[in-house]
PDB file of N, CA and C in Angstrom:
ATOM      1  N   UNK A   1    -118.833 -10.483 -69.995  1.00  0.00           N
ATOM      2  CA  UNK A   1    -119.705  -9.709 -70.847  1.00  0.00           C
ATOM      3  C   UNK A   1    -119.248  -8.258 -70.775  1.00  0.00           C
ATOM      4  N   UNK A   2    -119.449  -7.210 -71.940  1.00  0.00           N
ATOM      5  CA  UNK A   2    -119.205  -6.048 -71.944  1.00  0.00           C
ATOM      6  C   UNK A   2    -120.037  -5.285 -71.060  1.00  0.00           C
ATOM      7  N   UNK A   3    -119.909  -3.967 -70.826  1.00  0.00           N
ATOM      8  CA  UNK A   3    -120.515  -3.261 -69.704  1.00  0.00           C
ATOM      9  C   UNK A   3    -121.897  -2.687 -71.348  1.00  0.00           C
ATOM     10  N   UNK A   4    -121.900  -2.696 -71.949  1.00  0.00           N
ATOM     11  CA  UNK A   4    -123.109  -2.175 -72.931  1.00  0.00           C
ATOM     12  C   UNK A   4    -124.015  -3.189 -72.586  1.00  0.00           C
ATOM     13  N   UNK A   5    -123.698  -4.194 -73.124  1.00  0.00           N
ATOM     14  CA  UNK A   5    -124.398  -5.690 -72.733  1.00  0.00           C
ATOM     15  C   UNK A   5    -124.750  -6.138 -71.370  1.00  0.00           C
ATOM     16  N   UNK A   6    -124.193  -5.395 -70.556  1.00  0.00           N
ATOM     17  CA  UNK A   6    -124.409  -5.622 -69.127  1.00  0.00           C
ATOM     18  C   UNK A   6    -125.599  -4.878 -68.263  1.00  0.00           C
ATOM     19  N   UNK A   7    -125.517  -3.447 -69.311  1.00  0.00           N
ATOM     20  CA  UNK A   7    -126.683  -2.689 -68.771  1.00  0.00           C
ATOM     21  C   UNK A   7    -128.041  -2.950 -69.613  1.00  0.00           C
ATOM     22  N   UNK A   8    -127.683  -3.712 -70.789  1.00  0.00           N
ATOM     23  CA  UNK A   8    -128.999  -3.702 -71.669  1.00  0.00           C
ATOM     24  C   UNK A   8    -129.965  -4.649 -71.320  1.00  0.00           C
ATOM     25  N   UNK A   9    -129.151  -5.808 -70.536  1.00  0.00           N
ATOM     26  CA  UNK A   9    -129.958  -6.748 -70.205  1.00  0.00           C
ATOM     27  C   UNK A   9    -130.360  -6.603 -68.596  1.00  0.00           C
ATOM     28  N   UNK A  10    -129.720  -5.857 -67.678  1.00  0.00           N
ATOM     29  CA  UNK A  10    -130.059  -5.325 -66.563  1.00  0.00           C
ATOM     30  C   UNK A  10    -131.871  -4.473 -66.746  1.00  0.00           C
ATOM     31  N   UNK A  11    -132.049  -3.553 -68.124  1.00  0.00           N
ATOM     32  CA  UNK A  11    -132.874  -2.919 -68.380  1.00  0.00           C
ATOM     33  C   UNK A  11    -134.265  -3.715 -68.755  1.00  0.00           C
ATOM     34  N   UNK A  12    -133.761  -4.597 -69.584  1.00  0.00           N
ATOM     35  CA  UNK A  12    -134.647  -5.225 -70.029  1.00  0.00           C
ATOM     36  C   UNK A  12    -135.288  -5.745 -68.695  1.00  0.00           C
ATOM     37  N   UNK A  13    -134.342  -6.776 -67.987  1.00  0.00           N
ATOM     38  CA  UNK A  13    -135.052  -7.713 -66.616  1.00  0.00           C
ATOM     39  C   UNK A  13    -135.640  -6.603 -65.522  1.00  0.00           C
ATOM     40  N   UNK A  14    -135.520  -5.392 -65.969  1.00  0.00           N
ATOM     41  CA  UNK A  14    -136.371  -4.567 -64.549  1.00  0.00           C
ATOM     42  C   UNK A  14    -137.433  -4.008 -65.595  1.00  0.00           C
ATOM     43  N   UNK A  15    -137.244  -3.840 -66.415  1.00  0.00           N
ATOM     44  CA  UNK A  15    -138.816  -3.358 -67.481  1.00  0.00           C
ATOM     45  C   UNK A  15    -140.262  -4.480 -67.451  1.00  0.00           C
ATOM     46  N   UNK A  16    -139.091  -5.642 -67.298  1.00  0.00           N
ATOM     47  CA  UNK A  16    -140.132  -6.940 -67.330  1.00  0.00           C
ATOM     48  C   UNK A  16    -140.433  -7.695 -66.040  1.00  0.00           C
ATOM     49  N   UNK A  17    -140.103  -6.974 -64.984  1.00  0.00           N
ATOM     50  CA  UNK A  17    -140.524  -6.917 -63.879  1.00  0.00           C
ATOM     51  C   UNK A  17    -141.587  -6.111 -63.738  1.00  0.00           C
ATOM     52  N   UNK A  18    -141.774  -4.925 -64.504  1.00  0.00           N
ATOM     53  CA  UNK A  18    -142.530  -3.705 -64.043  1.00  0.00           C
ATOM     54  C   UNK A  18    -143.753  -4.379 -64.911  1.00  0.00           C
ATOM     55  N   UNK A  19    -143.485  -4.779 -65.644  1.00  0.00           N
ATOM     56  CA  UNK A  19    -144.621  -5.595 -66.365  1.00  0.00           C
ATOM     57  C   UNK A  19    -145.558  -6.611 -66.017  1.00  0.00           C
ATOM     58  N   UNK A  20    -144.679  -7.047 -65.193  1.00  0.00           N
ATOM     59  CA  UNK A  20    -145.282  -8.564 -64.151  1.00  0.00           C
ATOM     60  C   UNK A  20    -146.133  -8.282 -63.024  1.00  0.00           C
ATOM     61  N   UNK A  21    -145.582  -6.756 -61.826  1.00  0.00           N
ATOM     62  CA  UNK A  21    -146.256  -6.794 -61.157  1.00  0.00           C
ATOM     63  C   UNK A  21    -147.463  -5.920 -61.098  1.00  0.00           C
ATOM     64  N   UNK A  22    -148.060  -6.273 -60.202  1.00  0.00           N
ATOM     65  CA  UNK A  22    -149.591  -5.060 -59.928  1.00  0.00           C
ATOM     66  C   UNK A  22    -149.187  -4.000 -58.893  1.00  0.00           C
ATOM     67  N   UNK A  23    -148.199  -3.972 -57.997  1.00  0.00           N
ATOM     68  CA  UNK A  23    -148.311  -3.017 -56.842  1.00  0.00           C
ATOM     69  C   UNK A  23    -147.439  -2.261 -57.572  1.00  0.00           C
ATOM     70  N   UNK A  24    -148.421  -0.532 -57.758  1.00  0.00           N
ATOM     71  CA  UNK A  24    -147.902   0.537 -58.019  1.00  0.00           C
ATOM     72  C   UNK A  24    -146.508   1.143 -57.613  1.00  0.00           C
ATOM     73  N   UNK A  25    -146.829   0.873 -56.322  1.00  0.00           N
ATOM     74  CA  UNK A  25    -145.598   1.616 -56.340  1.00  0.00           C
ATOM     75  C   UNK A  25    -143.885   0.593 -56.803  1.00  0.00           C
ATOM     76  N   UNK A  26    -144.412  -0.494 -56.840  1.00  0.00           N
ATOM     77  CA  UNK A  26    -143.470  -1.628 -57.091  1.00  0.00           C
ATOM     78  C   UNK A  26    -143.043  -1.468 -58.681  1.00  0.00           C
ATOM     79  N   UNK A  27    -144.239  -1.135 -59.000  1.00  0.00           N
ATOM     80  CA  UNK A  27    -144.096  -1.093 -61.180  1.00  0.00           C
ATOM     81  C   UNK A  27    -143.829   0.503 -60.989  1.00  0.00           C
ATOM     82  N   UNK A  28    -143.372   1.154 -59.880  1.00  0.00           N
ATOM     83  CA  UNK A  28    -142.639   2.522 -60.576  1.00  0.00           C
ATOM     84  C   UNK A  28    -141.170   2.593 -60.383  1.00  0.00           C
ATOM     85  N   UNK A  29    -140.689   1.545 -59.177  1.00  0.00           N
ATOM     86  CA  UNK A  29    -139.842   1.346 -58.481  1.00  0.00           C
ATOM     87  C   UNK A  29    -138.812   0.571 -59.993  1.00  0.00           C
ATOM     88  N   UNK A  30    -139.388  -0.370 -60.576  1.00  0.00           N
ATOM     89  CA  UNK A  30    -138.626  -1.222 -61.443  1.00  0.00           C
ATOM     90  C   UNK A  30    -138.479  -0.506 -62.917  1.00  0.00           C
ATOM     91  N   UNK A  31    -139.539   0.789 -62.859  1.00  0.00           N
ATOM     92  CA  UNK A  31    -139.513   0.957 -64.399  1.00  0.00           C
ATOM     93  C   UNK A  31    -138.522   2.237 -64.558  1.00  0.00           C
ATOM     94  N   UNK A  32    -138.409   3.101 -62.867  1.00  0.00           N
ATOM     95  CA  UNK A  32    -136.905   3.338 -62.557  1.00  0.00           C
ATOM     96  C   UNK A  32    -136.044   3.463 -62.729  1.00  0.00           C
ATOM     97  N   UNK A  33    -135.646   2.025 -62.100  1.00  0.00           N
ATOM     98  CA  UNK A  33    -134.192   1.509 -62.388  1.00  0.00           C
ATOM     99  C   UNK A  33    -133.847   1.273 -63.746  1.00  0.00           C
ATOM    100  N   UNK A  34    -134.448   0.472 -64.639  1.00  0.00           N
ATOM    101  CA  UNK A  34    -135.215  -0.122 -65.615  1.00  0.00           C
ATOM    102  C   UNK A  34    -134.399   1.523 -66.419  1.00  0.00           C
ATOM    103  N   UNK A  35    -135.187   2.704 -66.264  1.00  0.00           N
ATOM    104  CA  UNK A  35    -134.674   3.871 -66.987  1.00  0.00           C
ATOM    105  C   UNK A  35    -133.434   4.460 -66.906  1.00  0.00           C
ATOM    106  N   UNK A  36    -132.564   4.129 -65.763  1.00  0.00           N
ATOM    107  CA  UNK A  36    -131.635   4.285 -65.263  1.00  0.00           C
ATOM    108  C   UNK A  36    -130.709   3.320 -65.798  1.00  0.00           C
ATOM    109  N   UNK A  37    -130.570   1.898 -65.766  1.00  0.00           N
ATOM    110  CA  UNK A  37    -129.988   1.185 -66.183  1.00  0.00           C
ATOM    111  C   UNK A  37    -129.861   1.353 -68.202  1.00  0.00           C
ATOM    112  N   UNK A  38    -130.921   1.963 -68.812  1.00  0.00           N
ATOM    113  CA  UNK A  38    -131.120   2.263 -69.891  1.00  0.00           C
ATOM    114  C   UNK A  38    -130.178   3.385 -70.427  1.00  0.00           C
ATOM    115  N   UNK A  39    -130.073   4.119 -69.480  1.00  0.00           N
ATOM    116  CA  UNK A  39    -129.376   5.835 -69.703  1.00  0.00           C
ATOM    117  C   UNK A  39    -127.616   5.298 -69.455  1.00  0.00           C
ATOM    118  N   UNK A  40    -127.620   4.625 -68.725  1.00  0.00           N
ATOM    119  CA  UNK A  40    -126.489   4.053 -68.675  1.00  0.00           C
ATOM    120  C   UNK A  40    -125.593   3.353 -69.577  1.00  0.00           C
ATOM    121  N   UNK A  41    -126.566   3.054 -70.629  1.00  0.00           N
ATOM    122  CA  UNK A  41    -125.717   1.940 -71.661  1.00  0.00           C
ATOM    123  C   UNK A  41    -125.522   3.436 -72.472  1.00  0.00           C
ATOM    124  N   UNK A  42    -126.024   4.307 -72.817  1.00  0.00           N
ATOM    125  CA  UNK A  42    -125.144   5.362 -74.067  1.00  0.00           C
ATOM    126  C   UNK A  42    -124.113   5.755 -73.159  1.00  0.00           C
ATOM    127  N   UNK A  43    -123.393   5.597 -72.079  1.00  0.00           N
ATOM    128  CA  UNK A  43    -122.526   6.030 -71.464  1.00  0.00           C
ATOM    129  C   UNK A  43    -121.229   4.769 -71.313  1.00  0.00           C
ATOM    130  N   UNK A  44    -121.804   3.528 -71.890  1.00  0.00           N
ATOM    131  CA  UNK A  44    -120.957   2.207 -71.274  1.00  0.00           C
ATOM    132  C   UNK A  44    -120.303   2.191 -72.401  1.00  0.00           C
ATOM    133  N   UNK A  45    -118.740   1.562 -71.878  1.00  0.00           N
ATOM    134  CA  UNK A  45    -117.696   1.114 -72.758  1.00  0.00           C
ATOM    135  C   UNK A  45    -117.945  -0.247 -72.945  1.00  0.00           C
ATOM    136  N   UNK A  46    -118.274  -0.146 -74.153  1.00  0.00           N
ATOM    137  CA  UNK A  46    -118.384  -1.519 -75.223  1.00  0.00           C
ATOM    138  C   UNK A  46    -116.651  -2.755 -74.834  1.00  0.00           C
ATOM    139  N   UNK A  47    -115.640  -2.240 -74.405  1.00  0.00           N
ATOM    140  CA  UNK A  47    -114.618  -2.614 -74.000  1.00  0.00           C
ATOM    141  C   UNK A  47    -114.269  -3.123 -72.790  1.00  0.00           C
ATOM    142  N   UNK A  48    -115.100  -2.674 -71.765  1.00  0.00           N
ATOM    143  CA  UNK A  48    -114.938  -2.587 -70.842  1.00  0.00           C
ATOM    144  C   UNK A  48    -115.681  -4.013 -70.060  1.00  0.00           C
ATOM    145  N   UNK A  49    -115.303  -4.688 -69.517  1.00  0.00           N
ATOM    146  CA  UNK A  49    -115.403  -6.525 -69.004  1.00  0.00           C
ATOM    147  C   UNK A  49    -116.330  -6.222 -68.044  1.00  0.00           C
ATOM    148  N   UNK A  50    -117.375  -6.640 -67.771  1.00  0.00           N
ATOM    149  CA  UNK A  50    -118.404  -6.953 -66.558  1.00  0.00           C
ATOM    150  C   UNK A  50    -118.429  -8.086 -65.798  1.00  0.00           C
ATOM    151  N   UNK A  51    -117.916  -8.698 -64.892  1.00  0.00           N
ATOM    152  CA  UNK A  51    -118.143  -9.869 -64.390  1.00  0.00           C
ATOM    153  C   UNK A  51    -118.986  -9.802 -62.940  1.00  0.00           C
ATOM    154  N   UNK A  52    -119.877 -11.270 -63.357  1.00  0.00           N
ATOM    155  CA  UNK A  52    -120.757 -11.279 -62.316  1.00  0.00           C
ATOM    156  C   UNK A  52    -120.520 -12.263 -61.117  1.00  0.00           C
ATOM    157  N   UNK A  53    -120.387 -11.984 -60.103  1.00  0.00           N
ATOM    158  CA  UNK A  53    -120.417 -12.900 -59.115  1.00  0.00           C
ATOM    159  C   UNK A  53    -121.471 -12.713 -58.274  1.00  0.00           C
ATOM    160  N   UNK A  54    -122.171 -13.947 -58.254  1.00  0.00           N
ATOM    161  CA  UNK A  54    -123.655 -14.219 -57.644  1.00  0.00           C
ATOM    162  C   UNK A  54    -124.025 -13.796 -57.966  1.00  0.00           C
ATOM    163  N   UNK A  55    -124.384 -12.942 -59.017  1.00  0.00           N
ATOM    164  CA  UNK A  55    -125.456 -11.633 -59.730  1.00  0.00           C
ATOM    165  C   UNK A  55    -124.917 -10.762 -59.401  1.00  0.00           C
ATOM    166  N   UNK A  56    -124.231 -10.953 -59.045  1.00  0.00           N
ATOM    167  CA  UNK A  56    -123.564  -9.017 -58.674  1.00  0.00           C
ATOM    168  C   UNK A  56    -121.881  -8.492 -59.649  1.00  0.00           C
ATOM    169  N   UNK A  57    -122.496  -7.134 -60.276  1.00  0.00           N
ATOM    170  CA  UNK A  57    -121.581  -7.124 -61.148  1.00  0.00           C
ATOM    171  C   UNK A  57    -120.399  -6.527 -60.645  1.00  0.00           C
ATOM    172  N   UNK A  58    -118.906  -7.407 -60.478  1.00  0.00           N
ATOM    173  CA  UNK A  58    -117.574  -6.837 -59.852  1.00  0.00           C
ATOM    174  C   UNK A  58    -117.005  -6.148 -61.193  1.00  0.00           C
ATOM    175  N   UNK A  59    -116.342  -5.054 -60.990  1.00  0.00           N
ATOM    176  CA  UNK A  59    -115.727  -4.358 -61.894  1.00  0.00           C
ATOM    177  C   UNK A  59    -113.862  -4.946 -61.527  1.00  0.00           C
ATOM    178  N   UNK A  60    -113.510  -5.686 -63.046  1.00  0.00           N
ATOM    179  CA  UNK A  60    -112.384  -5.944 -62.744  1.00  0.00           C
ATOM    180  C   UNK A  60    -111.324  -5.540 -63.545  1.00  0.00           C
ATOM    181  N   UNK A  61    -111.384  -4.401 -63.900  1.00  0.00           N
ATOM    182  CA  UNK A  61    -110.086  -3.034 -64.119  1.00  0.00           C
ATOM    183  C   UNK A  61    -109.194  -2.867 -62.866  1.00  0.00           C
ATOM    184  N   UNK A  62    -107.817  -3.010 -63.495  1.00  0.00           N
ATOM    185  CA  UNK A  62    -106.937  -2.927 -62.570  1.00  0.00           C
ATOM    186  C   UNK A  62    -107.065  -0.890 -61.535  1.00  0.00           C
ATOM    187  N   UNK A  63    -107.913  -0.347 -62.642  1.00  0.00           N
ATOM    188  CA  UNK A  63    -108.112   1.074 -62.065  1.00  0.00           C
ATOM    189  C   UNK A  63    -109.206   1.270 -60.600  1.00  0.00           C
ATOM    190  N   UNK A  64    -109.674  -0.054 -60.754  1.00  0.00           N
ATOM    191  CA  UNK A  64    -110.741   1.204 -60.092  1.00  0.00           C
ATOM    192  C   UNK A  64    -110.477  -0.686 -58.384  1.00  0.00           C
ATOM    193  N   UNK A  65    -109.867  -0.230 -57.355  1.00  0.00           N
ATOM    194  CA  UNK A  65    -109.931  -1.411 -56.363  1.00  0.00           C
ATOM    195  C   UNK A  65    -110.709  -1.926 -56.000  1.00  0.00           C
ATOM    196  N   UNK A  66    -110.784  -3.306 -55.710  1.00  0.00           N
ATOM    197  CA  UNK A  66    -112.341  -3.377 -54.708  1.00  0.00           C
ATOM    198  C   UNK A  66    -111.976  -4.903 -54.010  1.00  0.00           C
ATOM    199  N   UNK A  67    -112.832  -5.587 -52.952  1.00  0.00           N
ATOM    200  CA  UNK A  67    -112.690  -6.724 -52.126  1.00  0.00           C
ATOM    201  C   UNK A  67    -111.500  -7.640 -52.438  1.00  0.00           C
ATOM    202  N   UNK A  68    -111.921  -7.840 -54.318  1.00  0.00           N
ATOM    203  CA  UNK A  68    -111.401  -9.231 -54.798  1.00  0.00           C
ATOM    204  C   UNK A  68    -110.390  -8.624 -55.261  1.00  0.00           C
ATOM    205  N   UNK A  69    -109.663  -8.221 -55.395  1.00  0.00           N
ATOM    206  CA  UNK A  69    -108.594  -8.043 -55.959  1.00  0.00           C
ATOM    207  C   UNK A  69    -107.606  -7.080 -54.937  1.00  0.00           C
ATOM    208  N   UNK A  70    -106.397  -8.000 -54.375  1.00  0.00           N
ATOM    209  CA  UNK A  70    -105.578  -7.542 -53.735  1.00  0.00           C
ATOM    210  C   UNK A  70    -104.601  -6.054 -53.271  1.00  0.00           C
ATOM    211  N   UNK A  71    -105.315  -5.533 -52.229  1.00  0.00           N
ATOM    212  CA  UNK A  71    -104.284  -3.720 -52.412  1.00  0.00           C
ATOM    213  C   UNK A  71    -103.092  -4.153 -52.133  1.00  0.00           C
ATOM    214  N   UNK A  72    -102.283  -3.103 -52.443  1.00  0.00           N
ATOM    215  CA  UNK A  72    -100.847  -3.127 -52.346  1.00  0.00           C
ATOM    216  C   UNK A  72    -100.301  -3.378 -51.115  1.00  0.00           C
ATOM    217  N   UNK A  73    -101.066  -3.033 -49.839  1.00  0.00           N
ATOM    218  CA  UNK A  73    -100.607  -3.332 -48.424  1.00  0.00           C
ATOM    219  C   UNK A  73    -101.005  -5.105 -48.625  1.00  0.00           C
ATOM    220  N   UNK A  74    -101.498  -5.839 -49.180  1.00  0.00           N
ATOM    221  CA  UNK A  74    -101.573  -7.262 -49.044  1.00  0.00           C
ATOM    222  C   UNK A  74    -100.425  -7.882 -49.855  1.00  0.00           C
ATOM    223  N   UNK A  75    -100.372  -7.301 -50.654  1.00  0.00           N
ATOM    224  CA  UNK A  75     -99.435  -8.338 -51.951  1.00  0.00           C
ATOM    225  C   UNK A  75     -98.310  -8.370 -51.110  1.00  0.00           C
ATOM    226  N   UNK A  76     -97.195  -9.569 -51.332  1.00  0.00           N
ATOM    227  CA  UNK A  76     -96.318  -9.955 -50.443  1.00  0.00           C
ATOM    228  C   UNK A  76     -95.256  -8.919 -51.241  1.00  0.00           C
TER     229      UNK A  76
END
């Protein structure tokens, strides 16, 4: 999925969390993120690949390193 699409639906599922619960400080906590994840999509590249593993979104651009994808001291 694109990173636009990645934050829009991130926004939505914490808005509709904040909706669900009763503990205050819990529905300020989600509506938050929820705004944050929102502000984020006029900033996201429509181009740019989101992949999720276990729910968690890995960024897999050869630019930016991370766990899954091999540094240069590993590659043979």
């Amino acid at each position: 999925m694109n990173e636009v699409s990645y934050y829009t639906i991130r926004a939505q599922h914490y808005f509709q969390l904040a909706l669900e619960t009763i503990d205050p400080s819990l529905k300020t906590a989600y509506r938050a993120i929820a705004n944050d994840m929102k502000a984020k999509v006029a900033t996201a590249d429509q181009n740019r690949k989101v992949v999720l593993v276990d729910g968690v979104a890995i960024d897999t651009s050869n630019d930016v390193p991370h766990k899954l994808q091999p540094s240069a001291a590993e590659s043979p």
